[in-house]
C-alpha atoms as a PDB file:
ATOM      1  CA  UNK A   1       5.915  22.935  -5.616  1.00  0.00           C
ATOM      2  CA  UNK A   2       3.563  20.118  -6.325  1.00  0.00           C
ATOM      3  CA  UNK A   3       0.454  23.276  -5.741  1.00  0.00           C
ATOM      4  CA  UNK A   4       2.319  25.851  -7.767  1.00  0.00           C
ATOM      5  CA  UNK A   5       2.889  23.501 -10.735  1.00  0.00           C
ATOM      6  CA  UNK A   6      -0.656  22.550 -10.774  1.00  0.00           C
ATOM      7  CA  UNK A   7      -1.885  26.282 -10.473  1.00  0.00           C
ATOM      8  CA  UNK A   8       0.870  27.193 -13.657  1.00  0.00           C
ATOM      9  CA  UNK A   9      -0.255  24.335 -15.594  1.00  0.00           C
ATOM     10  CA  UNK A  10       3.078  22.490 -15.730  1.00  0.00           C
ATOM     11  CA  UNK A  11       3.849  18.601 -15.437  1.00  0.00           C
ATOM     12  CA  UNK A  12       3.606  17.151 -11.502  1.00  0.00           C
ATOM     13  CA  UNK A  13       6.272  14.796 -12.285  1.00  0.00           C
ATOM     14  CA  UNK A  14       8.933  18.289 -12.011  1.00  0.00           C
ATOM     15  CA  UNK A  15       8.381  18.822  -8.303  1.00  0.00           C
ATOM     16  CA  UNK A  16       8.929  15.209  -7.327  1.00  0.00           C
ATOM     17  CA  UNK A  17      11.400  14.957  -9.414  1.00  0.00           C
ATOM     18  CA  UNK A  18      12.897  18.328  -7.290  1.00  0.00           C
ATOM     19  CA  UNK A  19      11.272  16.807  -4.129  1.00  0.00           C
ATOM     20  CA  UNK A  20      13.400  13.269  -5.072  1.00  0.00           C
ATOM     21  CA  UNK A  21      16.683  14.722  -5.298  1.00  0.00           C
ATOM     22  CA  UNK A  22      16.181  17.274  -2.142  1.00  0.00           C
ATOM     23  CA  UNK A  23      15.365  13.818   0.008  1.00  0.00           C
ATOM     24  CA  UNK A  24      18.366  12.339  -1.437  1.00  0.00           C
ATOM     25  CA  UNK A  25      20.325  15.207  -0.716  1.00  0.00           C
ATOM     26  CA  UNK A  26      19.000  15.230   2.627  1.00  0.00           C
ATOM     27  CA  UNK A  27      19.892  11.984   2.873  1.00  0.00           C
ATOM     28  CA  UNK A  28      23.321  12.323   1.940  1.00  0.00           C
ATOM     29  CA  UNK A  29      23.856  15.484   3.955  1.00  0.00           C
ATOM     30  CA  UNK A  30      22.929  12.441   6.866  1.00  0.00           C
ATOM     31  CA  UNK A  31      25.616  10.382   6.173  1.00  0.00           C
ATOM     32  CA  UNK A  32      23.726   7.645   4.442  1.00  0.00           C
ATOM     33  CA  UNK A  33      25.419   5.670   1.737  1.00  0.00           C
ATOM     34  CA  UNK A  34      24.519   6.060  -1.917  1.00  0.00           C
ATOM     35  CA  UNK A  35      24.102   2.301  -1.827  1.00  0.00           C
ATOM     36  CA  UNK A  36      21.467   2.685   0.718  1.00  0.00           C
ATOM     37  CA  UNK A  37      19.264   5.212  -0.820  1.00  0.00           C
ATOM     38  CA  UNK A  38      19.354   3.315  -3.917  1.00  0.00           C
ATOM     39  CA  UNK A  39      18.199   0.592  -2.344  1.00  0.00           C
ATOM     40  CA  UNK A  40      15.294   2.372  -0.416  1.00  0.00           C
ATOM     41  CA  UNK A  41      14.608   3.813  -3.382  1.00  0.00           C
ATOM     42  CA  UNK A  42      14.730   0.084  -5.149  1.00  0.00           C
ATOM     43  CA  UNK A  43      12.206  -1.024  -2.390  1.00  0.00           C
ATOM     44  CA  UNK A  44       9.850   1.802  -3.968  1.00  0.00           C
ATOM     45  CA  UNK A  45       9.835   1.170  -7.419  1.00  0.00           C
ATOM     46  CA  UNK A  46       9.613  -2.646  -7.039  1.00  0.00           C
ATOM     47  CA  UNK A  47       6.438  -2.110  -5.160  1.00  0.00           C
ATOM     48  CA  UNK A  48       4.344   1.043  -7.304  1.00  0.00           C
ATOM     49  CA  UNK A  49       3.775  -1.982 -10.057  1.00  0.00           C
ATOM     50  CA  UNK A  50       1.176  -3.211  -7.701  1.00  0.00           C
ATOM     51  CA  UNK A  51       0.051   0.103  -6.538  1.00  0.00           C
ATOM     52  CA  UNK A  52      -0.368   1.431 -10.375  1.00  0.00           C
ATOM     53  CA  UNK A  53      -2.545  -1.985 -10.653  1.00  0.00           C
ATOM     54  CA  UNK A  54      -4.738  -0.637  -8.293  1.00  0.00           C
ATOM     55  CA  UNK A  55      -4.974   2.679  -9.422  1.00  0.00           C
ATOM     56  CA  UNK A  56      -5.574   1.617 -13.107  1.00  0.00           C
ATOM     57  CA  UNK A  57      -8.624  -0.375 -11.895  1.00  0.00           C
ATOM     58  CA  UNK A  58     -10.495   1.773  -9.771  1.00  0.00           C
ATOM     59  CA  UNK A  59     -10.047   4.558 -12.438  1.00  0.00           C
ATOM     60  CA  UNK A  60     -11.364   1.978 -14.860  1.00  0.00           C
ATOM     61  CA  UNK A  61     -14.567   1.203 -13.325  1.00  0.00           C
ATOM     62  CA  UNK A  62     -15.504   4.754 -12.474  1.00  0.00           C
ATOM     63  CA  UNK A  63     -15.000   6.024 -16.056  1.00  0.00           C
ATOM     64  CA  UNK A  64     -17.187   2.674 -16.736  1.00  0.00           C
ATOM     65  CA  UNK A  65     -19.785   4.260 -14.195  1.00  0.00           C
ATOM     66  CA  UNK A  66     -20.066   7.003 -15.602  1.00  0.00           C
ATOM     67  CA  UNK A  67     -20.239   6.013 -19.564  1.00  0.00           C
ATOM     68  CA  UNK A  68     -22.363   3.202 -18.813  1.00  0.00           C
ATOM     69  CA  UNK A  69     -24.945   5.217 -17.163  1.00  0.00           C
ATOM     70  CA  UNK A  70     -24.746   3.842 -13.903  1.00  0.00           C
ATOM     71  CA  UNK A  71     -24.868   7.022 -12.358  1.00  0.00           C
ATOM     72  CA  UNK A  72     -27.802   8.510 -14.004  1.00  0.00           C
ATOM     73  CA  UNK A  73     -29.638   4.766 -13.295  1.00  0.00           C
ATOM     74  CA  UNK A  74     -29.220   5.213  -9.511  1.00  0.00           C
ATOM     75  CA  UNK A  75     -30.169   8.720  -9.105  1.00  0.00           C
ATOM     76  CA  UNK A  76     -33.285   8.158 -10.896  1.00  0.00           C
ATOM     77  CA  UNK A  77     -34.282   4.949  -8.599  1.00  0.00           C
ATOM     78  CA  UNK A  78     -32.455   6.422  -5.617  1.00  0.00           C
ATOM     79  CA  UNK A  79     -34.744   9.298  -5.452  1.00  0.00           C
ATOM     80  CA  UNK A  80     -37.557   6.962  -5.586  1.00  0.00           C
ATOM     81  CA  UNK A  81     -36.567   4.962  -2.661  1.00  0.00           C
ATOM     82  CA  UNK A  82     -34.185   6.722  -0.456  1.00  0.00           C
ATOM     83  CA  UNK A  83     -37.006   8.776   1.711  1.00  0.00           C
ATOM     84  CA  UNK A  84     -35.284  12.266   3.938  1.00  0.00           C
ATOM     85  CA  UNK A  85     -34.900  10.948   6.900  1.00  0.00           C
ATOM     86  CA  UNK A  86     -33.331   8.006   6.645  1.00  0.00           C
ATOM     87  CA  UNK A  87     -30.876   9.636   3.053  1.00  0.00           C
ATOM     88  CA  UNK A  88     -27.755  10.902   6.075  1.00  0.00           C
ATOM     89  CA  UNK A  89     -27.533   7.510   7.438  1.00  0.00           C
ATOM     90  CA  UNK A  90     -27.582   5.429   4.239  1.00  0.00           C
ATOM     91  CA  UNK A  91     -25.615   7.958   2.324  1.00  0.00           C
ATOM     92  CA  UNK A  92     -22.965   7.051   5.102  1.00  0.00           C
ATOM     93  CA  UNK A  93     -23.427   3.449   5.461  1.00  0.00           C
ATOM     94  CA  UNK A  94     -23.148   3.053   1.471  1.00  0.00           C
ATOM     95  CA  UNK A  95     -20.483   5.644   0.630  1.00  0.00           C
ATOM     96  CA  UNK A  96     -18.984   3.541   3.587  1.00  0.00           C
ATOM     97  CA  UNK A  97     -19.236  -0.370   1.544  1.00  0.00           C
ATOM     98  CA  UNK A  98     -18.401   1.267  -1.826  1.00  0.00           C
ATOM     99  CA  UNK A  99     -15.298   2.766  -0.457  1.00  0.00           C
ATOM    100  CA  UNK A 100     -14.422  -0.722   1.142  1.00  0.00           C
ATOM    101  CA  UNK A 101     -14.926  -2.840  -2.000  1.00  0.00           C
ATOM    102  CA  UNK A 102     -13.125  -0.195  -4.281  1.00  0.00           C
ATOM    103  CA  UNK A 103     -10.193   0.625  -1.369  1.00  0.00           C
ATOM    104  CA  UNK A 104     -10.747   4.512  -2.651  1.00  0.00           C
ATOM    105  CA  UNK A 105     -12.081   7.534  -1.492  1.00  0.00           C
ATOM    106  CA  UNK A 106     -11.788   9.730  -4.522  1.00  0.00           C
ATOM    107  CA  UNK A 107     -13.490   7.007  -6.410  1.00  0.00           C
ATOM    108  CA  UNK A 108     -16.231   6.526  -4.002  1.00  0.00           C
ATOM    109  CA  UNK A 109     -16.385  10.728  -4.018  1.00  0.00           C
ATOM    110  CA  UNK A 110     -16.397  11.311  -7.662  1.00  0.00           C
ATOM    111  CA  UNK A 111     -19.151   8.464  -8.111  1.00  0.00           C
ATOM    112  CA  UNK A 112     -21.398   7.808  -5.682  1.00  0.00           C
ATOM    113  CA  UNK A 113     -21.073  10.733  -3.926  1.00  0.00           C
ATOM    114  CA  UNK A 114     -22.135  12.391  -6.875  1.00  0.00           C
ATOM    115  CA  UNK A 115     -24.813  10.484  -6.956  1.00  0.00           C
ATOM    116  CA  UNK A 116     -26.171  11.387  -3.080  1.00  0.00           C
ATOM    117  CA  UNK A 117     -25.143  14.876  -3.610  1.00  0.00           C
ATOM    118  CA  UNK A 118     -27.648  14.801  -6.508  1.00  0.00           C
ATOM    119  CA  UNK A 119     -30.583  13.489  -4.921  1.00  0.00           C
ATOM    120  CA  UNK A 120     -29.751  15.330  -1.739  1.00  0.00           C
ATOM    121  CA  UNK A 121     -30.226  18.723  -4.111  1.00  0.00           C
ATOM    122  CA  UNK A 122     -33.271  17.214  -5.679  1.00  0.00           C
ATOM    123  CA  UNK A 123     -34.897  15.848  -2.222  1.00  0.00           C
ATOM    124  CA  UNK A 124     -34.681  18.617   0.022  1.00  0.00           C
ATOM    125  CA  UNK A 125     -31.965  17.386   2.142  1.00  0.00           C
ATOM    126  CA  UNK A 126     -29.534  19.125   3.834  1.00  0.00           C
ATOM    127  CA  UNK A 127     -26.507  19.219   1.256  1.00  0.00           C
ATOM    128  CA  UNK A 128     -23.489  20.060   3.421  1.00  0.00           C
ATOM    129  CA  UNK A 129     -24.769  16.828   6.399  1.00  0.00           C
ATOM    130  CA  UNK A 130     -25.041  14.337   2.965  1.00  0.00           C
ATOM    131  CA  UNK A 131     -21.244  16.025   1.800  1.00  0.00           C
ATOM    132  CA  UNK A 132     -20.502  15.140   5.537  1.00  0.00           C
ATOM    133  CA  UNK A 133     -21.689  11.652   5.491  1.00  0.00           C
ATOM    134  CA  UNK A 134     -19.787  10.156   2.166  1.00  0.00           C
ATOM    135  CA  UNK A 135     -17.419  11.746   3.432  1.00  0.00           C
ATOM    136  CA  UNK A 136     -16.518  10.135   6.801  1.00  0.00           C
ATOM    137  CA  UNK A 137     -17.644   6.956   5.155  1.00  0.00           C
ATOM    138  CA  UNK A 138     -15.635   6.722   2.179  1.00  0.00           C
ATOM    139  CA  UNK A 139     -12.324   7.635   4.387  1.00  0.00           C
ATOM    140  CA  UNK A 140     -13.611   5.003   7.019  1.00  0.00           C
ATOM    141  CA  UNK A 141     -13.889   2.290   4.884  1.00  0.00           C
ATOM    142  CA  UNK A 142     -11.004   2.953   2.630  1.00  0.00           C
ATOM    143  CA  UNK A 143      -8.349   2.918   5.367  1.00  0.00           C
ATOM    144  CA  UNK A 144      -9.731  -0.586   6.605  1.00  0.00           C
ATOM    145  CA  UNK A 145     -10.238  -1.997   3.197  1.00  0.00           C
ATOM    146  CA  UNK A 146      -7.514  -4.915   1.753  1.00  0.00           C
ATOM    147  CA  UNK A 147      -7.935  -3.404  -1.365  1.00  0.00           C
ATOM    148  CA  UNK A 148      -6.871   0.217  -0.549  1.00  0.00           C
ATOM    149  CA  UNK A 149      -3.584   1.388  -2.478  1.00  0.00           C
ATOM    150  CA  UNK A 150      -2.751   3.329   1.015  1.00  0.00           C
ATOM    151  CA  UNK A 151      -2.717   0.384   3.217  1.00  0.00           C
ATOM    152  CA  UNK A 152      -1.169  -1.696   0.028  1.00  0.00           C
ATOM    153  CA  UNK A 153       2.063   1.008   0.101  1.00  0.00           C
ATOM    154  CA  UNK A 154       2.128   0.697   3.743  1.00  0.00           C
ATOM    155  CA  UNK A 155       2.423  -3.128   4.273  1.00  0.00           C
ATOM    156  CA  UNK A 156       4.566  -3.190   1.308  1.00  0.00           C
ATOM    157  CA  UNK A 157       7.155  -0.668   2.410  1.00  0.00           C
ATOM    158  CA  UNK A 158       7.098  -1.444   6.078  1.00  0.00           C
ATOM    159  CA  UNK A 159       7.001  -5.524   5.484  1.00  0.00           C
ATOM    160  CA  UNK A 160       3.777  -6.047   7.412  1.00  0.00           C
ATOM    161  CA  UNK A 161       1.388  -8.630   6.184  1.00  0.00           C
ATOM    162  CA  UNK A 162      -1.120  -6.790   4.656  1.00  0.00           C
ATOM    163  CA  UNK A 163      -3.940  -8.303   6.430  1.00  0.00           C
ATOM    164  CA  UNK A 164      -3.200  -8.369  10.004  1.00  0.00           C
ATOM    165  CA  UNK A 165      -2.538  -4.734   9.123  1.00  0.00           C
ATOM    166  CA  UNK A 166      -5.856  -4.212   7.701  1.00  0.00           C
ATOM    167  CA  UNK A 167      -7.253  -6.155  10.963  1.00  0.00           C
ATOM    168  CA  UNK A 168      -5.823  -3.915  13.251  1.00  0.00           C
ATOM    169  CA  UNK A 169      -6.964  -0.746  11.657  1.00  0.00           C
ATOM    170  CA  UNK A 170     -10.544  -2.376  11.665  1.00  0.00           C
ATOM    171  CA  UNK A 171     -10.598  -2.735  15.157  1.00  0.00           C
ATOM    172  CA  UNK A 172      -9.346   0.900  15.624  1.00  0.00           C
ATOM    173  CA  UNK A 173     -12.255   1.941  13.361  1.00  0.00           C
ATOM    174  CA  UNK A 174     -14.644   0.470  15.493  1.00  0.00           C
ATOM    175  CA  UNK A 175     -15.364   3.606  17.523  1.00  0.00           C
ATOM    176  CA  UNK A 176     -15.327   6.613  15.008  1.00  0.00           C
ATOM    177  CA  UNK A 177     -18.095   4.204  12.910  1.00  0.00           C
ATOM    178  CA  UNK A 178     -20.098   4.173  16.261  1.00  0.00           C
END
């Protein structure tokens, strides 16, 4: 629904809207009390204020990236320093501590990896392996980062503290950054 509205042009809120009432039919159909699906649904609301924080931030400084000329400032210098054979690797490694600090993967994407898909064009590197790289480091880093809305909604819902949560999925990362 979400897919269909987007393709039509109409409002997103409509199919979750549809999608809310279907899971509280659902729910219903399941013999769960009204009381309790108002209260799971309680649980929600009470934590998207801290979520929306989040989101309202990192969309924030990437608009600011972009206006400021931030982008433009390390593509020029980038392509000065970054030489071919070492661009995969750091493309990686700094799509990968971006991604961390923000705690987002679109932001990373729609900033900095514009920014190594740029000089990637412009240096003769291989386009689709630099796509690749910010890639695998941006979703990396964001699902081990504190600041991640993801891993926020998660301990939040599930009433995990949110850094021993974040500690354990570091240690899981450990291999696929290897």
């Amino acid at each position: 629904a979400i897919v269909v509205c987007t393709v039509l042009g109409i409002a997103t809120y409509i199919p979750m809207t549809l999608g809310l009432f279907l899971f509280i039919f659902t729910a219903l159909w399941r013999n769960c009390s009204v009381k309790t699906i108002l209260q799971a649904i309680w649980a929600g609301v009470k934590e998207s204020p801290k979520i929306m924080t989040i989101f309202l931030f990192v969309g924030a400084l990437t608009a600011l990236w972009r206006m400021s000329g931030v982008i433009s400032y390390f593509v020029y210098y980038g392509v000065k320093l970054i030489t071919p054979s070492l661009f995969i690797l750091l493309s990686f490694l700094l799509s990968m501590l971006v991604a961390y600090a923000l705690g987002s993967t679109v932001g990373v994407v729609s900033t900095v990896g514009i920014i190594f898909m740029t000089i990637a064009r412009s240096g003769g590197v291989n386009v689709f392996r630099t796509a690749g790289a910010i890639l695998s480091g941006s979703f990396l880093a964001e699902r081990c980062s504190p600041t991640s809305s993801c891993q926020n909604l998660i301990s939040g819902l599930c009433k995990v503290d949110l850094y021993r949560h974040v500690r354990l999925l570091q240690r899981n990362a450990a291999v696929p950054f290897l």
